[in-house]
PDB file of N, CA and C in Angstrom:
ATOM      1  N   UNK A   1      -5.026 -15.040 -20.823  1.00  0.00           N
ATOM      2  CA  UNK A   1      -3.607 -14.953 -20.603  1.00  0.00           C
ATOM      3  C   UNK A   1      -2.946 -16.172 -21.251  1.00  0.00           C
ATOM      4  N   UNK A   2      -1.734 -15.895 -22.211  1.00  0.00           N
ATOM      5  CA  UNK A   2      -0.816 -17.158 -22.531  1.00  0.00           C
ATOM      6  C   UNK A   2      -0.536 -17.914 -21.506  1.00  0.00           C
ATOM      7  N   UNK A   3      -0.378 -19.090 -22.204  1.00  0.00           N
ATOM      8  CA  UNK A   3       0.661 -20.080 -21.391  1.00  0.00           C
ATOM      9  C   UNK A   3       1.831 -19.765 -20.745  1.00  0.00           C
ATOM     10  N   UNK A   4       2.507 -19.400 -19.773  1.00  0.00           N
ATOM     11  CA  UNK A   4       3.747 -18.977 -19.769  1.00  0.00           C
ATOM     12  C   UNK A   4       3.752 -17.307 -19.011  1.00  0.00           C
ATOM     13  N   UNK A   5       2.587 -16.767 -19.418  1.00  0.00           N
ATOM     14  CA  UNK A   5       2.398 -15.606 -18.862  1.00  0.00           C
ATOM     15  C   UNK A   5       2.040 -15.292 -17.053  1.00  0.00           C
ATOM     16  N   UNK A   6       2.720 -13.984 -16.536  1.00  0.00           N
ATOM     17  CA  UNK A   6       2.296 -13.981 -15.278  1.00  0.00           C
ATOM     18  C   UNK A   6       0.811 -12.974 -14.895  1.00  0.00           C
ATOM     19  N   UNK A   7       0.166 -12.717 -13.877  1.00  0.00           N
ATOM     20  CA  UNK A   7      -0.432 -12.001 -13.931  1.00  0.00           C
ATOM     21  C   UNK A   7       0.229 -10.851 -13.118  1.00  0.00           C
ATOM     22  N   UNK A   8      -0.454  -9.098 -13.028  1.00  0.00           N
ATOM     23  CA  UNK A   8       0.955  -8.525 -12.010  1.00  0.00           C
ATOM     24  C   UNK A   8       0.945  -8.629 -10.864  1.00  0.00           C
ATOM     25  N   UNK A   9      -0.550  -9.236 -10.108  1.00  0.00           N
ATOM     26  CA  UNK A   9      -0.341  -9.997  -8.935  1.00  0.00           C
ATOM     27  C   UNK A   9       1.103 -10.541  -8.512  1.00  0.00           C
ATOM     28  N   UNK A  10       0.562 -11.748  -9.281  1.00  0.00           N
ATOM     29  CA  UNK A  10       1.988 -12.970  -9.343  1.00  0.00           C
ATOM     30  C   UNK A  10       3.211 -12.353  -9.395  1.00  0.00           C
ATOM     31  N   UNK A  11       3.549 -11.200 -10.375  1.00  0.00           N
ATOM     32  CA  UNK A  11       5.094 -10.679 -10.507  1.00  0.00           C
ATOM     33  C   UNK A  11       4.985 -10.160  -9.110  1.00  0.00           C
ATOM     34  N   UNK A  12       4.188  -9.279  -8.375  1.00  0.00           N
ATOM     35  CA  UNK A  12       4.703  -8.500  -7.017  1.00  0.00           C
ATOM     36  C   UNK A  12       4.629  -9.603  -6.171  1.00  0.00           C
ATOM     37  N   UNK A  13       4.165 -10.712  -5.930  1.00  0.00           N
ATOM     38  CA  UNK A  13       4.495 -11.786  -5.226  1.00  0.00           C
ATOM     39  C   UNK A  13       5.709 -12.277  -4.865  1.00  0.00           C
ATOM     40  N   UNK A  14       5.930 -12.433  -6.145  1.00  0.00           N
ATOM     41  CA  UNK A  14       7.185 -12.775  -6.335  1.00  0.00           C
ATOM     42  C   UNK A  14       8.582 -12.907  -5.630  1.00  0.00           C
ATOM     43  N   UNK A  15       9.365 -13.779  -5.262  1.00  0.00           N
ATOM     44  CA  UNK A  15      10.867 -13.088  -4.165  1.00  0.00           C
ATOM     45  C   UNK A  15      11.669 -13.388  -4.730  1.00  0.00           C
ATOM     46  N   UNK A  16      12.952 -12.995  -4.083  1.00  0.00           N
ATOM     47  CA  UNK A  16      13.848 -13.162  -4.603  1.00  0.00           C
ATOM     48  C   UNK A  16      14.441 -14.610  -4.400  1.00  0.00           C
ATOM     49  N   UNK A  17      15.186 -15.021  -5.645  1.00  0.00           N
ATOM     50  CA  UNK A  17      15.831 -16.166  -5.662  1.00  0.00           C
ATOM     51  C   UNK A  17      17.133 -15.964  -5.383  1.00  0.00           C
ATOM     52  N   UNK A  18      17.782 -17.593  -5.232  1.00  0.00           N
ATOM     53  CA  UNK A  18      19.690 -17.379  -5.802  1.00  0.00           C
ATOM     54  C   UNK A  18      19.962 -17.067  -6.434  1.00  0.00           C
ATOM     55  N   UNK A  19      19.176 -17.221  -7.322  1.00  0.00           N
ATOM     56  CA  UNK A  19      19.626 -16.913  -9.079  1.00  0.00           C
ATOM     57  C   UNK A  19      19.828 -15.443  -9.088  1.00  0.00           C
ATOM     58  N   UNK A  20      19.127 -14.335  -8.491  1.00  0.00           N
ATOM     59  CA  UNK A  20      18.934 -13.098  -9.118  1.00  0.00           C
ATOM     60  C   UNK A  20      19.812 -12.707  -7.912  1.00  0.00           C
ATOM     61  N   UNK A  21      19.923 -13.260  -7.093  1.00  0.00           N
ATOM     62  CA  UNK A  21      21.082 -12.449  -6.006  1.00  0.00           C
ATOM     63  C   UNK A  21      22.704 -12.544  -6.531  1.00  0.00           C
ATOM     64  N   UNK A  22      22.730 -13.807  -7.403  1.00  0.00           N
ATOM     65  CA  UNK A  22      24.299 -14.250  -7.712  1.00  0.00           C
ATOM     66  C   UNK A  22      24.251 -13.434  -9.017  1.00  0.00           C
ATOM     67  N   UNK A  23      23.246 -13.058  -9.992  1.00  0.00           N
ATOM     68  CA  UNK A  23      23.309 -12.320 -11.108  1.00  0.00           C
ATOM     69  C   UNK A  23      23.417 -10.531 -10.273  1.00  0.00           C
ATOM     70  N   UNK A  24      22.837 -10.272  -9.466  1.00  0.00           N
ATOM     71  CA  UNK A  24      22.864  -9.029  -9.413  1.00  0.00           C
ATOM     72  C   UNK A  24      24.024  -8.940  -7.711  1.00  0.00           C
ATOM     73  N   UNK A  25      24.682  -9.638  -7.741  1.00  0.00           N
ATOM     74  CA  UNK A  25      26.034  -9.683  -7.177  1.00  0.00           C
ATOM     75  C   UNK A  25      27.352  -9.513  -7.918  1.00  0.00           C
ATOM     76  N   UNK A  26      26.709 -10.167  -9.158  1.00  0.00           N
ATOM     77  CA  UNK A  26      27.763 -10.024 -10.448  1.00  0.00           C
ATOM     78  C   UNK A  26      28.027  -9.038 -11.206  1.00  0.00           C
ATOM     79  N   UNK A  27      26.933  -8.059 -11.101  1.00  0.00           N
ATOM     80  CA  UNK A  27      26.822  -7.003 -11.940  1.00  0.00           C
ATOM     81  C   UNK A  27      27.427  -5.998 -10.749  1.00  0.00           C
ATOM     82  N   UNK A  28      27.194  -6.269  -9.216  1.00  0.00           N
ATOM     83  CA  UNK A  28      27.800  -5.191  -8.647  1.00  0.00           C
ATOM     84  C   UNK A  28      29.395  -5.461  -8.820  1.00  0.00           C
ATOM     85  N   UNK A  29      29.799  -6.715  -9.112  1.00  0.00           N
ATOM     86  CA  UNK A  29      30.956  -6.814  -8.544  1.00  0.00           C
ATOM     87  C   UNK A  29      31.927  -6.022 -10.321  1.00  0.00           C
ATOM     88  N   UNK A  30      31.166  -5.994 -11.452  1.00  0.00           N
ATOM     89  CA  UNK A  30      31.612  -4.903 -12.275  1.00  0.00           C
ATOM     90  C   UNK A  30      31.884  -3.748 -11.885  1.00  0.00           C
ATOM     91  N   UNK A  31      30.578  -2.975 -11.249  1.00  0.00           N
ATOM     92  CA  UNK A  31      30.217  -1.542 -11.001  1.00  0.00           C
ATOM     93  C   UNK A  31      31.379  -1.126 -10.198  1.00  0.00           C
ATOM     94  N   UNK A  32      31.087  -2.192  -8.991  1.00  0.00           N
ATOM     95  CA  UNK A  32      32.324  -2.190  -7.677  1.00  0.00           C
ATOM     96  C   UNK A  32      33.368  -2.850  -7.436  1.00  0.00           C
ATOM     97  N   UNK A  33      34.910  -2.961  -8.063  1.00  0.00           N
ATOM     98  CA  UNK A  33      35.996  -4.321  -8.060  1.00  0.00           C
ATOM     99  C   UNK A  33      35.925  -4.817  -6.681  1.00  0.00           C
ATOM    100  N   UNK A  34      35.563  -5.565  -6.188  1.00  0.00           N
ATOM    101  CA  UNK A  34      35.904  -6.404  -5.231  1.00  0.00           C
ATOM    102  C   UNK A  34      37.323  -7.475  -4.561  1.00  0.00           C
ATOM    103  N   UNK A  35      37.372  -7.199  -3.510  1.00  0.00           N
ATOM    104  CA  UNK A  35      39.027  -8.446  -3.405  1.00  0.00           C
ATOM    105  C   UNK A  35      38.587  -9.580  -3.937  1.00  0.00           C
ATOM    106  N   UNK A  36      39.117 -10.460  -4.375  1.00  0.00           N
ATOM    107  CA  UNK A  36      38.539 -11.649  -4.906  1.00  0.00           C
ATOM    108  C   UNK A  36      38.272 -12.502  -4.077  1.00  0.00           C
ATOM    109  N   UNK A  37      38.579 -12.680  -3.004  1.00  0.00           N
ATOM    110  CA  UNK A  37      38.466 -13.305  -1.561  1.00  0.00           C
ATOM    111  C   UNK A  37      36.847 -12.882  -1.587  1.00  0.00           C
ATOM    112  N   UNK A  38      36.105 -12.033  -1.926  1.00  0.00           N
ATOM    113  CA  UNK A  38      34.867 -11.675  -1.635  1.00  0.00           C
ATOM    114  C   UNK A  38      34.055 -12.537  -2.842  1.00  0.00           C
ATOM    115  N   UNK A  39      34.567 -12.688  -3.589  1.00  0.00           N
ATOM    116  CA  UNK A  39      33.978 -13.497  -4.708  1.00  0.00           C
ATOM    117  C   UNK A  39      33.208 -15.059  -4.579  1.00  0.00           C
ATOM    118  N   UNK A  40      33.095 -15.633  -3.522  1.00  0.00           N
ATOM    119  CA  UNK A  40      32.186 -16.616  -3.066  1.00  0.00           C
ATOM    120  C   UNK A  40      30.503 -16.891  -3.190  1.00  0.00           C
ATOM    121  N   UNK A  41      30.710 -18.059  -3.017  1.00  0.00           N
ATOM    122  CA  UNK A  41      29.122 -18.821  -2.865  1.00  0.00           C
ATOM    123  C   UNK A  41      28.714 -18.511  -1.987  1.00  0.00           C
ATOM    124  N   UNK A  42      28.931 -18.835  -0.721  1.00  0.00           N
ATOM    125  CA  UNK A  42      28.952 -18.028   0.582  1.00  0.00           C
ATOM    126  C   UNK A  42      28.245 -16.621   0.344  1.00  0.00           C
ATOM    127  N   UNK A  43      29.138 -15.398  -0.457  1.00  0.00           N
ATOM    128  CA  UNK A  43      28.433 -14.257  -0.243  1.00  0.00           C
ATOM    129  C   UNK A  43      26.802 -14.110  -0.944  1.00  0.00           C
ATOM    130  N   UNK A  44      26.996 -14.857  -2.306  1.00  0.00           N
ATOM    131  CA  UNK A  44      25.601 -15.211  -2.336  1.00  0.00           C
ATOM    132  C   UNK A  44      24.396 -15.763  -1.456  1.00  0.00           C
ATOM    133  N   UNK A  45      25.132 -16.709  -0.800  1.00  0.00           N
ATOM    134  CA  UNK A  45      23.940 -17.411   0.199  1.00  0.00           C
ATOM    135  C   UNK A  45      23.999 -16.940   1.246  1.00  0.00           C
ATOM    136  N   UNK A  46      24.222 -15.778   1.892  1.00  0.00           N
ATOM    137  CA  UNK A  46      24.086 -14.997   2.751  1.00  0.00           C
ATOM    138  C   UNK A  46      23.238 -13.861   2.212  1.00  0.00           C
ATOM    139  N   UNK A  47      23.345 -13.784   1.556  1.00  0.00           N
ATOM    140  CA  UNK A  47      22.587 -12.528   1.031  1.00  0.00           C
ATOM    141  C   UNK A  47      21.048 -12.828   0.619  1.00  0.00           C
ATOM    142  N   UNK A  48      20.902 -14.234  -0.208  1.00  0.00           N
ATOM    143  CA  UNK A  48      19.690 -15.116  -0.414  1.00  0.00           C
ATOM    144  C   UNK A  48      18.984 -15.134   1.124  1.00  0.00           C
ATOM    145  N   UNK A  49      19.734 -15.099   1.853  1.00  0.00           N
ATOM    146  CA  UNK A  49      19.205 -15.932   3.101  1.00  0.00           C
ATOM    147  C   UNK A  49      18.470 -14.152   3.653  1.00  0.00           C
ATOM    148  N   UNK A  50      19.135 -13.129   3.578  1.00  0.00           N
ATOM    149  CA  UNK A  50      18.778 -11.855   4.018  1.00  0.00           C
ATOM    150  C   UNK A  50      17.567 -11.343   3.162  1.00  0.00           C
ATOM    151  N   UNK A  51      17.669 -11.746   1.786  1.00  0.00           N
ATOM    152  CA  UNK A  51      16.371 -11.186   0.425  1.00  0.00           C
ATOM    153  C   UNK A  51      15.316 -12.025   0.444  1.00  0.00           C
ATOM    154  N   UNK A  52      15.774 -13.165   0.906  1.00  0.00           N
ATOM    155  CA  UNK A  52      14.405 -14.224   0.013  1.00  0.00           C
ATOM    156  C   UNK A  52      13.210 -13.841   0.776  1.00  0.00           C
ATOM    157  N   UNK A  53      12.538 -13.545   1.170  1.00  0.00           N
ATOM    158  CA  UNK A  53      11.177 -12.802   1.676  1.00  0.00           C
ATOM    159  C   UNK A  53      10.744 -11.435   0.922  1.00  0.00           C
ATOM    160  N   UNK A  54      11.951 -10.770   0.003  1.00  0.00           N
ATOM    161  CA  UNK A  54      11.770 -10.041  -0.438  1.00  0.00           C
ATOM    162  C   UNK A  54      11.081  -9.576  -1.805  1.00  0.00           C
ATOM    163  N   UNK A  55      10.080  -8.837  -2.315  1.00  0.00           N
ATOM    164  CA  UNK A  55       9.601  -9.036  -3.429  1.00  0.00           C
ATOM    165  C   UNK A  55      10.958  -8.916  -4.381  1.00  0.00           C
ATOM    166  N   UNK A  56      10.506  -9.467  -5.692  1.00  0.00           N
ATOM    167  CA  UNK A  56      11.933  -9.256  -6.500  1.00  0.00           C
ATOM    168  C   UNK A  56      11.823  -8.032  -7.092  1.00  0.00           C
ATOM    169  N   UNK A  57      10.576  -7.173  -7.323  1.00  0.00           N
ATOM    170  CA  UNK A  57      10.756  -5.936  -8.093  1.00  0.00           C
ATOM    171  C   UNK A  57      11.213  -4.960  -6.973  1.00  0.00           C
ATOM    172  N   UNK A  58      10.976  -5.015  -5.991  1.00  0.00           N
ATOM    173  CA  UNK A  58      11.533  -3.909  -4.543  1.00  0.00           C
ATOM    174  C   UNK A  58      13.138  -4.386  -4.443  1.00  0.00           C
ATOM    175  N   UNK A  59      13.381  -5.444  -4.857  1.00  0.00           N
ATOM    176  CA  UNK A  59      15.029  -6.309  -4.802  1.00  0.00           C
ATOM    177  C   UNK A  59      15.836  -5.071  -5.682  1.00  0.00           C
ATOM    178  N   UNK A  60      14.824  -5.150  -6.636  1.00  0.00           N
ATOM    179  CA  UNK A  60      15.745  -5.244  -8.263  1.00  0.00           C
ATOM    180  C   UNK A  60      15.656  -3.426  -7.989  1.00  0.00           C
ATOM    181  N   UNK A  61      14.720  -2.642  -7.761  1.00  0.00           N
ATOM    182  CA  UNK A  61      14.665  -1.399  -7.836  1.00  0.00           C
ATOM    183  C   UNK A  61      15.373  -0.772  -6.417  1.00  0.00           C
ATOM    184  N   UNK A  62      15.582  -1.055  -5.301  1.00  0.00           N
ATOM    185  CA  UNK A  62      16.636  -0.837  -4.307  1.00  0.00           C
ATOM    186  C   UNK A  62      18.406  -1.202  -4.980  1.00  0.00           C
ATOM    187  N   UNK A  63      18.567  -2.634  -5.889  1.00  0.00           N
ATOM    188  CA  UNK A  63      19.831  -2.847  -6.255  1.00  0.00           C
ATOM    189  C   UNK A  63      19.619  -1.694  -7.200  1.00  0.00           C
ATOM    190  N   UNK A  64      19.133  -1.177  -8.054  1.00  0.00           N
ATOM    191  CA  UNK A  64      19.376  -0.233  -9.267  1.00  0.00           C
ATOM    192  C   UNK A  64      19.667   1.370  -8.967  1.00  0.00           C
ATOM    193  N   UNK A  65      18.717   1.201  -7.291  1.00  0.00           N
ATOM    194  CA  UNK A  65      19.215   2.941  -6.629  1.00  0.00           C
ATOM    195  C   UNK A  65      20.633   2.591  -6.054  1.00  0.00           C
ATOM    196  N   UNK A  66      21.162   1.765  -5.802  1.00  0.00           N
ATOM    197  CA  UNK A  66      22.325   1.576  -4.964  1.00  0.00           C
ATOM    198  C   UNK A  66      23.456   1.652  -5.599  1.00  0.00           C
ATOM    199  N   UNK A  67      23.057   1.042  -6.999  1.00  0.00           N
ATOM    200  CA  UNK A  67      24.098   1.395  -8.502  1.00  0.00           C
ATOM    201  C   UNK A  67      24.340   2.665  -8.492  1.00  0.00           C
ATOM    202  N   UNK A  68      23.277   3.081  -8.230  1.00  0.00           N
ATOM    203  CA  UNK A  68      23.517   4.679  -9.010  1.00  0.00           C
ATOM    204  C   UNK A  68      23.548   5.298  -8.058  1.00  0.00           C
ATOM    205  N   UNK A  69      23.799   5.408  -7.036  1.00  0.00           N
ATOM    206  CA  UNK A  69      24.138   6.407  -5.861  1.00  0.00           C
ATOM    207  C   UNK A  69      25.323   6.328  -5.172  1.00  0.00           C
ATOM    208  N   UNK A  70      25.486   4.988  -5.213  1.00  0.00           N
ATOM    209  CA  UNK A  70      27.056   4.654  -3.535  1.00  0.00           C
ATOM    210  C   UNK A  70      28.320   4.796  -4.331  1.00  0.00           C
ATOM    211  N   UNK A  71      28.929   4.778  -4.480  1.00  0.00           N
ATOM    212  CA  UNK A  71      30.634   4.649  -4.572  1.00  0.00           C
ATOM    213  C   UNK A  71      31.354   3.690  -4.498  1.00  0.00           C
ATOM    214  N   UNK A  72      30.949   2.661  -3.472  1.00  0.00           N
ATOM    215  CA  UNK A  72      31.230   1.262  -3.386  1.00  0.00           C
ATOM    216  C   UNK A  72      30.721   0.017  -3.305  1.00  0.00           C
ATOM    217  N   UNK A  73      31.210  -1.280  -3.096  1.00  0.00           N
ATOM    218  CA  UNK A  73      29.973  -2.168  -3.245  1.00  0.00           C
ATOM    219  C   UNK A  73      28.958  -2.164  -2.044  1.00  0.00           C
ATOM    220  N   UNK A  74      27.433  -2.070  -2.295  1.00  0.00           N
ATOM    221  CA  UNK A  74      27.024  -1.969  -1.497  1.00  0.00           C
ATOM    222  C   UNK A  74      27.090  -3.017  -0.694  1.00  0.00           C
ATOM    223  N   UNK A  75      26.388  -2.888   0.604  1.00  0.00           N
ATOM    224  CA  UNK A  75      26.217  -4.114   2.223  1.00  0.00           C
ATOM    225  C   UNK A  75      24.829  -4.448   2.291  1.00  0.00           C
ATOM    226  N   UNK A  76      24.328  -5.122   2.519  1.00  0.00           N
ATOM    227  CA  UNK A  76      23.389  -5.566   2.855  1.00  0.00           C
ATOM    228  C   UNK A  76      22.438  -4.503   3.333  1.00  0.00           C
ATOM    229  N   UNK A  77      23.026  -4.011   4.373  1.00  0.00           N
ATOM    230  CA  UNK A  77      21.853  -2.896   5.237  1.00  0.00           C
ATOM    231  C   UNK A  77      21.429  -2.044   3.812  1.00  0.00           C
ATOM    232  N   UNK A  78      22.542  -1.464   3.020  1.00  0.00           N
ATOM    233  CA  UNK A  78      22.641   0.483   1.260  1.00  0.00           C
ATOM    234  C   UNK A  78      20.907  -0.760   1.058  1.00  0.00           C
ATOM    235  N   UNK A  79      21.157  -2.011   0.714  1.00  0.00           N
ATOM    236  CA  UNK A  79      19.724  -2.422  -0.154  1.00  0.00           C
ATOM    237  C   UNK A  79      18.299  -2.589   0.936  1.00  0.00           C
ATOM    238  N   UNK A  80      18.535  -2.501   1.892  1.00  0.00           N
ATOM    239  CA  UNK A  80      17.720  -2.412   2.799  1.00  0.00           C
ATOM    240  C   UNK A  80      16.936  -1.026   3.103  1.00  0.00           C
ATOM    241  N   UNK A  81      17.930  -0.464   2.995  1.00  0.00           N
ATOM    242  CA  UNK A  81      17.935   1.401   3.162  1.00  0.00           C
ATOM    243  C   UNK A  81      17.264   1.718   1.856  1.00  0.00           C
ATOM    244  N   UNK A  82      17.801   1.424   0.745  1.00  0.00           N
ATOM    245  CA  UNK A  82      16.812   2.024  -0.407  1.00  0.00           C
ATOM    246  C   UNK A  82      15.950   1.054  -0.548  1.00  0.00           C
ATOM    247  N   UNK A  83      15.669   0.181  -0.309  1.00  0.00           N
ATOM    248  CA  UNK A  83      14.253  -0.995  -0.224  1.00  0.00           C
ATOM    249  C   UNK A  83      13.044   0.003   0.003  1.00  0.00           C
ATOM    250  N   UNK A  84      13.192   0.678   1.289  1.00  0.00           N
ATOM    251  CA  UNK A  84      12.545   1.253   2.304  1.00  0.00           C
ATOM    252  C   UNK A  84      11.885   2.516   1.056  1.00  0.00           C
ATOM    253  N   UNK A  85      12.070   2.555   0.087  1.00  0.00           N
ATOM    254  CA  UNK A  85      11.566   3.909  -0.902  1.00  0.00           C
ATOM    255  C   UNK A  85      10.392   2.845  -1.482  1.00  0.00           C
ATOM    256  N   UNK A  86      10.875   1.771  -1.472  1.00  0.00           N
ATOM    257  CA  UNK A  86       9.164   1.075  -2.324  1.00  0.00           C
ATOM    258  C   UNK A  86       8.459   0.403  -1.268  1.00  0.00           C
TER     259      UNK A  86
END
């Protein structure tokens, strides 16, 4: 294995960070306009604080069913609910 490389152990290990909650907060907040009042650090680190135990590929594939199914921005519980498929 390269330098730099993971094994797929390591990727399903993996959890979620800030980083990927404030990037894939950002992308909902395209999908879904938000009041801007919702636009906080805060909603990130609430949400970090609810994912981080979470693998990041079960993160990333619950945020991608939630894109494509809900109507609005999802809540905490829509990624919890489609979590529950992986």
């Amino acid at each position: 294995m390269a330098r730099g490389d993971i094994s797929l152990i390591e990727a399903f290990s993996m959890k979620v960070t800030q980083e990927l909650v404030e990037l894939t907060l950002s992308r909902f907040a395209v999908l879904f306009p938000v009041p801007e009042h919702s636009k906080t650090p805060e909603l990130a680190s609430v949400w970090h604080g609810l994912f981080n135990d979470m693998g990041i590929e079960v993160f990333n594939a619950a945020c991608r069913d939630c894109a494509m199914e809900l109507k609005s921005f999802p809540l905490p519980a829509d990624v919890h609910r489609f979590a529950g498929a992986y």
